[in-house]
Protein backbone atom coordinates (compact mmCIF):
# COMPACT_ATOMS: atom_id res chain seq x y z
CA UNK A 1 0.00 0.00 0.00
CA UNK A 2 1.35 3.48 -1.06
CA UNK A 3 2.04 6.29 1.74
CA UNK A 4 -0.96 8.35 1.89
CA UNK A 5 0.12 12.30 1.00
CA UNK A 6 -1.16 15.35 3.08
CA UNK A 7 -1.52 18.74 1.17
CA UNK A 8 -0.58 21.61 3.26
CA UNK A 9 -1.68 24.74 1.98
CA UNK A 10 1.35 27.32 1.21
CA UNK A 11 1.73 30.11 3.76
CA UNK A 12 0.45 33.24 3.29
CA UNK A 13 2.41 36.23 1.35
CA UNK A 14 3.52 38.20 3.86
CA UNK A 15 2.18 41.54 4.57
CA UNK A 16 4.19 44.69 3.23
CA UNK A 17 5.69 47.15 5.75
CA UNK A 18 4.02 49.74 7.46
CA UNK A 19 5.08 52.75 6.77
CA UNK A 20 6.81 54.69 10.27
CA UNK A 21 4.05 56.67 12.16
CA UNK A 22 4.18 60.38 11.46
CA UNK A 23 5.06 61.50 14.97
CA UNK A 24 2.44 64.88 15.19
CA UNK A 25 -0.19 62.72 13.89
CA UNK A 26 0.24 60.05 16.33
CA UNK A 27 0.38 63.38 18.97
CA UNK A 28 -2.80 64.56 18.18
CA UNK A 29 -4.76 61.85 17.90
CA UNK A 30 -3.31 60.95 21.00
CA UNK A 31 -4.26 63.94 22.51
CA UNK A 32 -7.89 63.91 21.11
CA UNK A 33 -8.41 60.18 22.22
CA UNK A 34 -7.61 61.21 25.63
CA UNK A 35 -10.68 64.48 24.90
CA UNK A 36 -13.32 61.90 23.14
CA UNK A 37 -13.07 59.11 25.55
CA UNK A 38 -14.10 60.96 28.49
CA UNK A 39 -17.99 62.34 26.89
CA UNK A 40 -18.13 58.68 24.89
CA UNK A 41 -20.84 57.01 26.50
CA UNK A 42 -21.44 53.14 27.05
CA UNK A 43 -23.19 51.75 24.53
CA UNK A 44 -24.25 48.74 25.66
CA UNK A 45 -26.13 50.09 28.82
CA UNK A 46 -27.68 53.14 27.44
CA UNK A 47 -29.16 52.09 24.41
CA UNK A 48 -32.01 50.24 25.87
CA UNK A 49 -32.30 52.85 28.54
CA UNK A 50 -32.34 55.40 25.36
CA UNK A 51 -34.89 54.09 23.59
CA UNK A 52 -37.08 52.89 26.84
CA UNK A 53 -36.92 57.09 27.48
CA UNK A 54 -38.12 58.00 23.92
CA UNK A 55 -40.66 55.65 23.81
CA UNK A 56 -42.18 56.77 27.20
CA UNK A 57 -41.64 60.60 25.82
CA UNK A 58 -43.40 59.86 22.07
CA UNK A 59 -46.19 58.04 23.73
CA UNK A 60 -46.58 61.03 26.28
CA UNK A 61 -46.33 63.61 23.58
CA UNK A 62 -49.09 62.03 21.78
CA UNK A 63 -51.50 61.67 24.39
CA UNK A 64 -50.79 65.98 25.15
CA UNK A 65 -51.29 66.12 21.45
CA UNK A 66 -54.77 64.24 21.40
CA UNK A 67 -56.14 66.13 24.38
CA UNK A 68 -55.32 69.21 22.84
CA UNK A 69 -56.41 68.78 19.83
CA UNK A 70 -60.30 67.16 21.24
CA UNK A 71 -60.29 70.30 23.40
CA UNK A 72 -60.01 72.71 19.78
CA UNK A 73 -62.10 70.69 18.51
CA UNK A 74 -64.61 70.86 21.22
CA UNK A 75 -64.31 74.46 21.61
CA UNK A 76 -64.94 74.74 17.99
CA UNK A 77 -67.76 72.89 17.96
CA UNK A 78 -69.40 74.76 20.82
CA UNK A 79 -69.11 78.43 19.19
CA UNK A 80 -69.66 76.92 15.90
CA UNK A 81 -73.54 76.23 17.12
């Protein structure tokens, strides 16, 4: 019986060179990582909360809306007569 034969795939090309970091650029987004990171909230924990809020303030808004909008139309009613 023959020895069975395993094909390895060939390695991957390697990757070219990066070129050297530009030493300003790497200060100032340095510096304005350390400004964003601070205001950047969690997103994992507020979205539900986010859309929990808006939900509760749409539905609320649209109640005010409908009672405002029966009372015009009541009062419009009334004088129309």
């Amino acid at each position: 019986m023959p020895p069975v034969r395993t094909l390895v795939p060939p390695p991957p090309p390697p990757e070219p060179p990066a070129p050297p970091p530009d030493p300003e650029a790497e200060l100032l987004k340095s510096n304005t990582d350390l400004n964003t990171k601070k205001f950047e909230p969690d997103k994992k924990g507020k979205k539900k909360k986010f859309t929990r809020k808006m939900a509760l303030l749409i539905y609320v808004g649209a109640l005010v809306l409908g009672v405002i909008v029966f009372n015009l139309g009541v009062a419009v009613g009334y004088f129309a007569l």
